[in-house]
Protein backbone atom coordinates (compact mmCIF):
# COMPACT_ATOMS: atom_id res chain seq x y z
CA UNK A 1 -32.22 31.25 -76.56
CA UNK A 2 -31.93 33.32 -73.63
CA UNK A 3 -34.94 34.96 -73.86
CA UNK A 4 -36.78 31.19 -73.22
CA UNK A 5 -34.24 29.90 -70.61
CA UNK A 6 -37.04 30.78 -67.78
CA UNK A 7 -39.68 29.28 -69.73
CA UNK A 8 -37.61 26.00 -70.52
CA UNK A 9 -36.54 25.83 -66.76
CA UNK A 10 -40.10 26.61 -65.20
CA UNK A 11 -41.15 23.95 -67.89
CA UNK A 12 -38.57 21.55 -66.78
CA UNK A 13 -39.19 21.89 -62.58
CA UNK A 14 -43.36 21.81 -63.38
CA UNK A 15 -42.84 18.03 -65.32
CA UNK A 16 -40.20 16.79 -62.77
CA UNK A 17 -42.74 17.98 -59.86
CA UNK A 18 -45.56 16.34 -61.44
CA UNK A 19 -43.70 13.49 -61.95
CA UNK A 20 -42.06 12.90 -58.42
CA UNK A 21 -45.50 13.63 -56.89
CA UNK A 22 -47.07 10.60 -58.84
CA UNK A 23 -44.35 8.43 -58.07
CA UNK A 24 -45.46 9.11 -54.53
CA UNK A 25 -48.91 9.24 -54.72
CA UNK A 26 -48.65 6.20 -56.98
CA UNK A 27 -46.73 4.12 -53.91
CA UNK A 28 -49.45 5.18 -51.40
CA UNK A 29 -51.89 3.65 -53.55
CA UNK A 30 -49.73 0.55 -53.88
CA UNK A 31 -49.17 -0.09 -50.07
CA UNK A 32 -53.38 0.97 -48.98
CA UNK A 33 -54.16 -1.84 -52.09
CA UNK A 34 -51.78 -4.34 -49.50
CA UNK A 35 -55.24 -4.46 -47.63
CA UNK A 36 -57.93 -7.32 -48.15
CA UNK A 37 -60.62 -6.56 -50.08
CA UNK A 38 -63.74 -4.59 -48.72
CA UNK A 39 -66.71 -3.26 -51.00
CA UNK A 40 -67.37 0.16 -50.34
CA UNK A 41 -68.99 0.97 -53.55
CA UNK A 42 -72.70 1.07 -52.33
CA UNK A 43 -75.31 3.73 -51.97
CA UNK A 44 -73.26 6.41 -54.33
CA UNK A 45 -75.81 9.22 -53.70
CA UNK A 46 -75.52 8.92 -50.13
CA UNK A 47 -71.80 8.31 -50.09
CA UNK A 48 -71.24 11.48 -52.50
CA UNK A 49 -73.82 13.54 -50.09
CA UNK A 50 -71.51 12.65 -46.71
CA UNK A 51 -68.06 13.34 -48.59
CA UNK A 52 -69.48 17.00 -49.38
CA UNK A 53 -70.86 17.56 -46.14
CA UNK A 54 -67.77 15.98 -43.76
CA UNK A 55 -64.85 16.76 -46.25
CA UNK A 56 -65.82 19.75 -48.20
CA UNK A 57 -68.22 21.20 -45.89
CA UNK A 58 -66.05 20.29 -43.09
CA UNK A 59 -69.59 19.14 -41.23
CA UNK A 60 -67.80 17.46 -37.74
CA UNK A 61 -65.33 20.01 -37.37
CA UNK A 62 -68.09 22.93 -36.25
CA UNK A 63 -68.29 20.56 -33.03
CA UNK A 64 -65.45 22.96 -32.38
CA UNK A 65 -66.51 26.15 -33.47
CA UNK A 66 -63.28 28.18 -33.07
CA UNK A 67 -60.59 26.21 -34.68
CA UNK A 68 -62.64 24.51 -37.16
CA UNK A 69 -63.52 28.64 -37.93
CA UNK A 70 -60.08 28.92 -38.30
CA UNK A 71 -59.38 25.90 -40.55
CA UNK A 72 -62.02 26.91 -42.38
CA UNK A 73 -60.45 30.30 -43.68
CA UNK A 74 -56.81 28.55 -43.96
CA UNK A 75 -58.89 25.58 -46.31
CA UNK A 76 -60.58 27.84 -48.07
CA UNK A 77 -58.05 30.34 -48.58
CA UNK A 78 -55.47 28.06 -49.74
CA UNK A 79 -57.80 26.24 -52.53
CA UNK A 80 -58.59 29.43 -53.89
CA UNK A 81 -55.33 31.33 -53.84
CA UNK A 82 -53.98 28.42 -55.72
CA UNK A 83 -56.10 28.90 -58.27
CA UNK A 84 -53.81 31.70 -59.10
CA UNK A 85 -51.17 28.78 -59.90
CA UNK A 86 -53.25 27.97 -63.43
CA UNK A 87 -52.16 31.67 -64.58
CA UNK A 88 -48.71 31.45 -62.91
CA UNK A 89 -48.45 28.19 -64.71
CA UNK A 90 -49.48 29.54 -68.14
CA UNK A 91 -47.40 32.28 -67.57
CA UNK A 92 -44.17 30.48 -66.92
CA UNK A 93 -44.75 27.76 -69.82
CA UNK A 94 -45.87 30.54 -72.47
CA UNK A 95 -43.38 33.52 -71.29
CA UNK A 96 -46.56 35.60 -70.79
CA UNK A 97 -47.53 37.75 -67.34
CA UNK A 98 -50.71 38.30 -65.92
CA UNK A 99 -52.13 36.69 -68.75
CA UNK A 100 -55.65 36.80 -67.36
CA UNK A 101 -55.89 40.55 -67.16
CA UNK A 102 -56.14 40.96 -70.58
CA UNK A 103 -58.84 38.30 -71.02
CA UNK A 104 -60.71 39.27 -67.40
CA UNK A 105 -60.43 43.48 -67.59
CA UNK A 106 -61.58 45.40 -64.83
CA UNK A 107 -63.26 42.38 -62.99
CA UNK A 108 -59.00 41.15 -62.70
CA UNK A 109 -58.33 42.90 -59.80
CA UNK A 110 -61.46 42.00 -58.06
CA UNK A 111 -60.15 38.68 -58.56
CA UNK A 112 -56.52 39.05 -57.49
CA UNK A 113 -58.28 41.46 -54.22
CA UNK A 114 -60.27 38.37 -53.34
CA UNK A 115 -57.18 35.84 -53.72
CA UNK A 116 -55.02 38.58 -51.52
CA UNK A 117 -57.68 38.40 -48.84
CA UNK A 118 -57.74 34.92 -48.30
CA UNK A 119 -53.83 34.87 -48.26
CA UNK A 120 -54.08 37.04 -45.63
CA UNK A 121 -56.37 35.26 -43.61
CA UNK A 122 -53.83 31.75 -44.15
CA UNK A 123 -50.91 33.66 -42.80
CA UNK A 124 -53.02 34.97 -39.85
CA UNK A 125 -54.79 31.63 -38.94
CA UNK A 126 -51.34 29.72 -39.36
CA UNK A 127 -49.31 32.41 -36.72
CA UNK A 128 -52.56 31.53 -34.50
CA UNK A 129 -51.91 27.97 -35.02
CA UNK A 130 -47.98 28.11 -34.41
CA UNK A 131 -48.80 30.05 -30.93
CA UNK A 132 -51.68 27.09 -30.18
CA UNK A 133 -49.14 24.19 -30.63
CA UNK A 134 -45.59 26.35 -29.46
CA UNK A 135 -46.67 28.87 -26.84
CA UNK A 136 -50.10 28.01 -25.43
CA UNK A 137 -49.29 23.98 -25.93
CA UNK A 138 -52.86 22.77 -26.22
CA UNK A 139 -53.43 19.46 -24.45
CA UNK A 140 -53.96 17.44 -27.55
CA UNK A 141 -51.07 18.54 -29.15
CA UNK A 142 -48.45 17.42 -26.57
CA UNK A 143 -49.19 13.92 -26.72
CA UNK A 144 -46.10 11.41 -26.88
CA UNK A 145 -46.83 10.53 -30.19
CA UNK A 146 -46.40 14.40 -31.21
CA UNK A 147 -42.90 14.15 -30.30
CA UNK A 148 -40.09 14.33 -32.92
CA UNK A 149 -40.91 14.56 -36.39
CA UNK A 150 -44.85 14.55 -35.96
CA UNK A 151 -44.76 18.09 -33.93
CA UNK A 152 -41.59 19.23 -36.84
CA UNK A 153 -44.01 18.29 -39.55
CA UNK A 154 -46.76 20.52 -37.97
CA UNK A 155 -44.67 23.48 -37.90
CA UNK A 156 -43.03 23.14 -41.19
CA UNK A 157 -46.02 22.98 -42.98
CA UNK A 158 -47.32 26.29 -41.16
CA UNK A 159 -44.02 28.00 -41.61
CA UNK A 160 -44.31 26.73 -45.11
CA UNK A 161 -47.83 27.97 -45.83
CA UNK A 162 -47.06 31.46 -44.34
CA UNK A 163 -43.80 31.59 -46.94
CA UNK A 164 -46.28 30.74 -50.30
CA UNK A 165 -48.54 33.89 -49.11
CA UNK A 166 -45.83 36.36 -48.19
CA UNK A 167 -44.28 35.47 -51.49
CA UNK A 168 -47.75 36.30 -52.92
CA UNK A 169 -48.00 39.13 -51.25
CA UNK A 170 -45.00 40.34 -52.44
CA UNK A 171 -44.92 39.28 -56.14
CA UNK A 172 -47.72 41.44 -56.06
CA UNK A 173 -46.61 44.34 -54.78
CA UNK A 174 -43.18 44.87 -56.08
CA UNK A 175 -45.78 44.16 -59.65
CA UNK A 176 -47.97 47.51 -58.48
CA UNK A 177 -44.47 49.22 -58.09
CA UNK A 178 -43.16 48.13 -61.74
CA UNK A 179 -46.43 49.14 -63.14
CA UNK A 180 -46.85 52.68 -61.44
CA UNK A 181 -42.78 53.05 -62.77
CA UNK A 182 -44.07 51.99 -66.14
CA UNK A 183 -41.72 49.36 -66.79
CA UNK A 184 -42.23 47.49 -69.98
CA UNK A 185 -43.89 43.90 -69.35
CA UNK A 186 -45.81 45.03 -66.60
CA UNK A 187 -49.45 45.59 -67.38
CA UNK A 188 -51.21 48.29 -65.64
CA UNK A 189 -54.20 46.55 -63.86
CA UNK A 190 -54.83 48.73 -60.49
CA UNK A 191 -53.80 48.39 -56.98
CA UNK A 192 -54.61 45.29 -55.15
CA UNK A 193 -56.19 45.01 -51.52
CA UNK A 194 -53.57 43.76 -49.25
CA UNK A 195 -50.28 43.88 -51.09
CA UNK A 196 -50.64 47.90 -51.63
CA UNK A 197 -49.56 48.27 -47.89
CA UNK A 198 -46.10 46.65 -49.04
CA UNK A 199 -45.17 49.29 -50.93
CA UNK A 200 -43.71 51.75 -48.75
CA UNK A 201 -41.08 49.13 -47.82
CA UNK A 202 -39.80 49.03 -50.90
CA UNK A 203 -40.64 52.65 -52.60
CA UNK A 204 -36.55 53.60 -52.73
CA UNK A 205 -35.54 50.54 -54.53
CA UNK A 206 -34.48 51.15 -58.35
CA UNK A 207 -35.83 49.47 -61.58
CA UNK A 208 -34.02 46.96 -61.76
CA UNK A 209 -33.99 45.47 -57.84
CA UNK A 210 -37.65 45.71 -58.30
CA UNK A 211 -37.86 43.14 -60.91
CA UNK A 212 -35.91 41.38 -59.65
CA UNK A 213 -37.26 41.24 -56.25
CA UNK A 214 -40.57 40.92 -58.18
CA UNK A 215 -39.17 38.01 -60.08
CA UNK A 216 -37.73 36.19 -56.95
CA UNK A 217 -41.33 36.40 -55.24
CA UNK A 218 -42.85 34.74 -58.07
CA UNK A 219 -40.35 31.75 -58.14
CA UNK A 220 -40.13 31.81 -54.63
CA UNK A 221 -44.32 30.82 -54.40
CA UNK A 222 -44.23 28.55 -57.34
CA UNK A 223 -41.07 26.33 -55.99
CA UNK A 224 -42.74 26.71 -52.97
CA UNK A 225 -45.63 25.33 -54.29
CA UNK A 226 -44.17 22.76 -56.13
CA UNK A 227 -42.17 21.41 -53.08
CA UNK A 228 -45.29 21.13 -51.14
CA UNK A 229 -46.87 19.26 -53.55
CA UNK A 230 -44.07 16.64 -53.28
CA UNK A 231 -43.86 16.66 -49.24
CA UNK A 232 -47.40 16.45 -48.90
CA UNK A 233 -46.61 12.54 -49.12
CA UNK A 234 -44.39 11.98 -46.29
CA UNK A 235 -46.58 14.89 -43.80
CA UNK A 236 -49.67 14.43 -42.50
CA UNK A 237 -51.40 17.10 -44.63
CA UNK A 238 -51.52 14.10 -46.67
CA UNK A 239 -55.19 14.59 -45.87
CA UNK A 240 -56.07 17.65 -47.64
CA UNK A 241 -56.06 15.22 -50.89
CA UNK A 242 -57.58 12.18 -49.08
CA UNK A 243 -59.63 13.69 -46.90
CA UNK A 244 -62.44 13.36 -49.61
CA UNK A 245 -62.11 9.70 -50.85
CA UNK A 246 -61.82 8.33 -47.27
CA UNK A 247 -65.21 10.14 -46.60
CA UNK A 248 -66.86 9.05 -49.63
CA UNK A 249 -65.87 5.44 -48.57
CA UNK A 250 -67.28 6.00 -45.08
CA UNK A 251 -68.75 3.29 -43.00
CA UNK A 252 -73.03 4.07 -43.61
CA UNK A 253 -73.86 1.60 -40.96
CA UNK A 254 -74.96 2.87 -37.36
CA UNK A 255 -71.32 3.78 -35.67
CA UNK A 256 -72.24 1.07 -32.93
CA UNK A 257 -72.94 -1.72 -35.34
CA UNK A 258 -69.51 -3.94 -35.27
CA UNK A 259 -69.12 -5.91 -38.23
CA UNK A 260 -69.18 -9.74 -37.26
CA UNK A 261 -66.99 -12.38 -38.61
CA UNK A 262 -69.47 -14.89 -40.91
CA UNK A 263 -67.87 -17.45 -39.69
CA UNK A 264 -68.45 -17.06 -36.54
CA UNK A 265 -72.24 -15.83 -37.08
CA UNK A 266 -72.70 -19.53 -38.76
CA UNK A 267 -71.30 -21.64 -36.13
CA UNK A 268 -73.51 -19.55 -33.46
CA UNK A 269 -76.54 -20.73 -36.16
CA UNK A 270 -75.55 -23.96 -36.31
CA UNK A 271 -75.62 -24.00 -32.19
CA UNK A 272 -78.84 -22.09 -31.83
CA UNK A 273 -80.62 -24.68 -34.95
CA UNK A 274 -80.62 -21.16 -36.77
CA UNK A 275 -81.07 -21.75 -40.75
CA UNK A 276 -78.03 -21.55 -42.53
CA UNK A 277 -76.50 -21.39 -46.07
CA UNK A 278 -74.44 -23.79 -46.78
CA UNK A 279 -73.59 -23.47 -50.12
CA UNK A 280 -71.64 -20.66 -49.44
CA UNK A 281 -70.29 -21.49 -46.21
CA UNK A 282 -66.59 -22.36 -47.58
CA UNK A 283 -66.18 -19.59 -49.71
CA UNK A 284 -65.81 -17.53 -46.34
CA UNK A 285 -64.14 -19.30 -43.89
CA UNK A 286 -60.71 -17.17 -43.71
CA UNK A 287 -57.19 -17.98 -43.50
CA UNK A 288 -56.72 -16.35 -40.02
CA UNK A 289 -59.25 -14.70 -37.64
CA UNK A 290 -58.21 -11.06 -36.93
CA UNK A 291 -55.75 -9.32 -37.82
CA UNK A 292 -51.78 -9.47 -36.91
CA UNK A 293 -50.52 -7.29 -39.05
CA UNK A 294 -51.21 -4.45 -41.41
CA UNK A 295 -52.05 -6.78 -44.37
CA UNK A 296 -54.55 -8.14 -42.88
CA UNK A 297 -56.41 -5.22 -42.40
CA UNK A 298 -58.94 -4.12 -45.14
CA UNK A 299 -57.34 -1.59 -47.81
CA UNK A 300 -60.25 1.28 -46.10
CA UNK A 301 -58.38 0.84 -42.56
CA UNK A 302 -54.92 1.69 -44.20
CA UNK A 303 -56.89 4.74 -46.55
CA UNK A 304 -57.63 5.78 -42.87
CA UNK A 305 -54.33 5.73 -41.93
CA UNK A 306 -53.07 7.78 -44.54
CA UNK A 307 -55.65 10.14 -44.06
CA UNK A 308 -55.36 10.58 -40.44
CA UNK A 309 -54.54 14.10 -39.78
CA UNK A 310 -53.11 13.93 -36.19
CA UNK A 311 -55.46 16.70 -34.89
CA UNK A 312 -56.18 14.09 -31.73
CA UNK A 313 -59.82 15.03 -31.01
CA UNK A 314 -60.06 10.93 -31.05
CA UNK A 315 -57.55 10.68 -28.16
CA UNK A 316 -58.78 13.53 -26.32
CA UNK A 317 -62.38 12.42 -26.53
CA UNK A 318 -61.44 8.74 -25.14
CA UNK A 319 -62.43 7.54 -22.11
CA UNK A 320 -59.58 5.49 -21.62
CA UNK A 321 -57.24 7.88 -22.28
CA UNK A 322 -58.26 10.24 -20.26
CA UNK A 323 -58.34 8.44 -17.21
CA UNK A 324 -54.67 7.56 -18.12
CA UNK A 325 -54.84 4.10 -19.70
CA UNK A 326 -52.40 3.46 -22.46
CA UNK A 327 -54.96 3.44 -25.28
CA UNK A 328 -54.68 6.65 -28.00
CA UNK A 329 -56.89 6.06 -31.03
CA UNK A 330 -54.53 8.59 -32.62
CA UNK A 331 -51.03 6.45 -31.88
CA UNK A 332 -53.28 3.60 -33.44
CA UNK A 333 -53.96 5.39 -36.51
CA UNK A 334 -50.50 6.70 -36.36
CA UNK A 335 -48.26 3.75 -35.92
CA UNK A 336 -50.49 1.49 -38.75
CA UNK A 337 -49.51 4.14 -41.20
CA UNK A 338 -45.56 4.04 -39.79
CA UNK A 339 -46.10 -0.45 -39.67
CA UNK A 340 -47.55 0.04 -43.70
CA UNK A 341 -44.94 2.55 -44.41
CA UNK A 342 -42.37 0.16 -43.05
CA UNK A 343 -44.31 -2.91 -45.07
CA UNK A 344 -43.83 -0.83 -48.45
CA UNK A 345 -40.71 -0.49 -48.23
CA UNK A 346 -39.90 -4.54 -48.00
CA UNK A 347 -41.68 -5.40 -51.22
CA UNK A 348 -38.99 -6.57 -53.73
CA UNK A 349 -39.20 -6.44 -57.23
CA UNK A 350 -41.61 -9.47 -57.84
CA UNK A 351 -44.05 -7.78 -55.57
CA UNK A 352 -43.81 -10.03 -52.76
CA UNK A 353 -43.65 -8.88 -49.27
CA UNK A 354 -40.25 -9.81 -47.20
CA UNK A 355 -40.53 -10.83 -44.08
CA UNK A 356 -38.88 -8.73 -40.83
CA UNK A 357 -40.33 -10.43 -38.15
CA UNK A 358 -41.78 -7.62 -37.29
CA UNK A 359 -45.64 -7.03 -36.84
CA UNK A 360 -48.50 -4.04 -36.27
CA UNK A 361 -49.62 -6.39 -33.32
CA UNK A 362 -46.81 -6.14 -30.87
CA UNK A 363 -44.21 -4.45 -31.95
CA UNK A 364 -46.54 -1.56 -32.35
CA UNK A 365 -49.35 -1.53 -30.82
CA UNK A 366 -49.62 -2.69 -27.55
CA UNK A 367 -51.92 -5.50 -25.92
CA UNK A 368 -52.59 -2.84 -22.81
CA UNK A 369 -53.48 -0.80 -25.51
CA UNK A 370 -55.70 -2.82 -27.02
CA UNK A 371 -56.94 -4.19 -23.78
CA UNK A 372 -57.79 -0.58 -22.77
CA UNK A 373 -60.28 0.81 -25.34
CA UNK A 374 -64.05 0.46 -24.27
CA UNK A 375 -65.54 0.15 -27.66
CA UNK A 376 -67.52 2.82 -27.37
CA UNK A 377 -67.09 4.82 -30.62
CA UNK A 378 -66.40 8.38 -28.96
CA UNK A 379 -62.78 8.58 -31.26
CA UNK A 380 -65.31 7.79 -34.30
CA UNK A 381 -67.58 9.93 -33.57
CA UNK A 382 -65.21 12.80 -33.20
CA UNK A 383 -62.63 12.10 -35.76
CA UNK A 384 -63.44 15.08 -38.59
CA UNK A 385 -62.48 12.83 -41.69
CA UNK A 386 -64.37 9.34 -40.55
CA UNK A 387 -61.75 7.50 -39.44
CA UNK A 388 -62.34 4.42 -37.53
CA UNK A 389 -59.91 3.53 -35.41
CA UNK A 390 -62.04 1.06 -34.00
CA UNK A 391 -62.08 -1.40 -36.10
CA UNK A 392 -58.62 -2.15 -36.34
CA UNK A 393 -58.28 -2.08 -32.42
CA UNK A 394 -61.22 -4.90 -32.49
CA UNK A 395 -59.59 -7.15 -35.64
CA UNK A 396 -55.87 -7.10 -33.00
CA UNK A 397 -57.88 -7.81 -30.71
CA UNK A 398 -59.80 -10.75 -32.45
CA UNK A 399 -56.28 -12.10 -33.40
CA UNK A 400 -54.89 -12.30 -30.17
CA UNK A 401 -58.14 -14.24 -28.70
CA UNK A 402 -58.99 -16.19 -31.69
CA UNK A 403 -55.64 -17.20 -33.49
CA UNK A 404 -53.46 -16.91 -30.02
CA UNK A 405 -55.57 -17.74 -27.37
CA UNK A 406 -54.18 -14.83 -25.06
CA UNK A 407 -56.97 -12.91 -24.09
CA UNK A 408 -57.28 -11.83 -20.02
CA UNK A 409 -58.39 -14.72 -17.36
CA UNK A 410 -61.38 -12.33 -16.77
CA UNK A 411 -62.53 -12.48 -20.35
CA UNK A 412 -62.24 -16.27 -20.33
CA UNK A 413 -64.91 -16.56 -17.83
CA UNK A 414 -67.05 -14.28 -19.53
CA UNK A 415 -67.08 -16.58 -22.68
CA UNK A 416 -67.45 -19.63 -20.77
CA UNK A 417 -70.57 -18.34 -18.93
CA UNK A 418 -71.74 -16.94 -22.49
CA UNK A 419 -71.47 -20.51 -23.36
CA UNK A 420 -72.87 -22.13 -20.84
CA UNK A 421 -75.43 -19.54 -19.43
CA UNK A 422 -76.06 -17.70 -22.89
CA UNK A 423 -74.87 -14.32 -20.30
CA UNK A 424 -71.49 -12.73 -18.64
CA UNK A 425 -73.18 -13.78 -15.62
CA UNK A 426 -72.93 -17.13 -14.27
CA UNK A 427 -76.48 -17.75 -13.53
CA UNK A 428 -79.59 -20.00 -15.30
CA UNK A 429 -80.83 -17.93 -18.23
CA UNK A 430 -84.03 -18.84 -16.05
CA UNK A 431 -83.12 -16.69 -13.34
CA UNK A 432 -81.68 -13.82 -15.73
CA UNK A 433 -85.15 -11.54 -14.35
CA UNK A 434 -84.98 -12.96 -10.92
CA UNK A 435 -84.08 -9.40 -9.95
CA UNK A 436 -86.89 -7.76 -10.81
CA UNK A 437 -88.96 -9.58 -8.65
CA UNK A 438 -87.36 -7.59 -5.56
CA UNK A 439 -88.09 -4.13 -7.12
């Protein structure tokens, strides 16, 4: 019976892992399916071609070259080290070790050489990346939305991620060690790459503090692994899962095409003695215009929120935010996911949503906020995932003009001289081209 006990309690922390991460997962999916309705399941080819290129191949990053370099080798290097998990997780369910040696042969330590190099390159790129956001405090990461838990969460991931390789590192050493000392359950399968250099650290250590050691390193990295699994829901790094479905269901339109309400677009018709369909024209008239609050978004705009990943190349790209207004596409995208978050948690157990008097619009996010963005699409453009933070700025602000009549005295005379003059200028539409005439 002893001689399972690991098995049965690496059994038991893999299902209650798995389990506790679905749960989670499983109550993200609830709260983004709060949103209305949108179709985004068009053009398949074309959405399968941009999730490859923007989320796999990382395509908008490169307008950075150096830290989407280094992302790059911490991405890549932590996929494919944790492929290592599927014989870690054999091993611990079966009682074997190194099971893939024996099926792999000499090409095993190629493998285990080219795992060891990328888990070198992760701890190296994530001590770069602690220095960028501690030491050297890179503009876009001191933000006052970084404060608090956002800049903890950055650094205990990193931290984290540097743990899971050491431990790596380590199991694999203090292995070469038990293997050179012959010790029974130890394969021989060669020295490895990166972990070799370990060795003289721990050359006096007996027999027996060498497996264990050995054996610490290897639960260390798989609790390790298993904990991040489960955190990944409440951190940001949310978006190395959703990175690729938010991509996939990427706007296709031209960035500077803004979707227009069909109600609106009909009564504009009607004015103009436009054709228009009537048989269809109460199926769309909605309950509000806008949006107040985060279920009245569209369940993409709260995928985006999830998925943001706080890297702020939207806010540090915005024109309004750098010359100091209070707009920051990333606090948008930020403080929808904290509103939804919020939202989730006030759903009793028929399903219904309980009221705290509390809205996204407001008690959030700001009407100078709002009232500051220029529609321009520079925080689309840059964002590395395709989030829009756009389009929830413009359905606020459709709310607050439509549904509450608030929108600035200088706006009101635009409309009025779009209704009256068919321009923001209030002039004849006869003497629109009067100017020219004086060129």
């Amino acid at each position: 019976m002893m001689a399972i006990l690991p098995n049965l309690i690496f059994l038991a922390l893999l299902t209650t892992a798995i389990a506790y991460a679905c749960i989670s997962f499983g109550k993200i999916r609830k709260n983004i399916l709060l949103g209305k309705a949108e179709n985004r399941s068009d053009k398949p080819l074309q959405r399968l071609k941009t999730m490859l290129l923007v989320a796999f191949g990382q395509k908008k990053m490169f307008a950075r070259p150096i830290p989407a370099t280094l992302h790059l080798f911490i991405y890549i290097g932590f996929l494919i080290v944790n492929i290592e998990m599927l014989e870690i997780a054999i091993d611990g369910i079966f009682g074997t070790h190194r099971l893939f040696a024996s099926l792999l042969g000499s090409f095993y330590p190629i493998f285990i050489n080219v795992f060891e190099f990328f888990a070198f390159t992760v701890i190296t790129v994530c001590i770069v990346f602690l220095i960028r956001r501690n030491v050297l405090k890179i503009n876009r990461f001191q933000s006052p939305e970084l404060k608090k838990w956002p800049f903890l969460d950055a650094n205990i991931i990193l931290v984290v991620e540097i743990v899971l390789m050491l431990a790596f590192l380590h199991m694999n050493a203090f292995d070469q060690m038990l293997q050179i000392k012959g010790s029974e359950h130890y394969i021989s399968t060669g020295s490895f790459l990166f972990s070799q250099f370990l060795i003289p650290l721990y050359q006096n250590l007996d027999l027996q503090s060498l497996i264990t050691f050995e054996r610490t390193s290897w639960w260390t990295h798989i609790i390790g692994v298993f904990l991040f699994l489960n955190y990944l829901p409440y951190s940001k790094h949310l978006h190395i899962m959703l990175a690729f479905p938010n991509t996939y269901f990427s706007n296709l339109h031209a960035k500077g095409e803004m979707q227009n309400m069909e109600t609106v677009t009909r009564e504009v018709k009607s004015m103009l003695n436009l054709p228009v369909d009537v048989a269809t024209t109460a199926e769309i008239i909605p309950e509000k215009f806008g949006a107040k609050d985060v279920a009245d978004l569209s369940w993409k705009n709260l995928l985006d929120a999830y998925t943001c990943t706080e890297c702020g190349r939207c806010t540090s790209v915005c024109p309004a935010n750098i010359t100091g207004k209070a707009l920051s596409p990333r606090k948008i995208m930020m403080d929808t996911r904290d509103r939804l978050e919020e939202v989730g948690n006030n759903i009793n157990h028929l399903g219904n949503i309980v009221e705290d008097g509390k809205s996204l619009l407001g008690d959030y996010i700001t009407d100078e906020a709002l009232l500051a963005c220029t529609t321009c699409n520079a925080c689309v453009e840059a964002c590395p995932v395709n989030i829009n933070p756009l389009d929830i700025i413009l359905q606020l602000r459709r709310y607050r003009v439509m549904e509450e009549s608030k929108a600035p005295q200088s706006w009101n005379g635009m409309f009025s001289n779009l209704e009256t003059s068919g321009s923001p200028w209030k002039f004849s539409p006869s003497d629109r081209f009067n100017w020219a005439e004086k060129v």
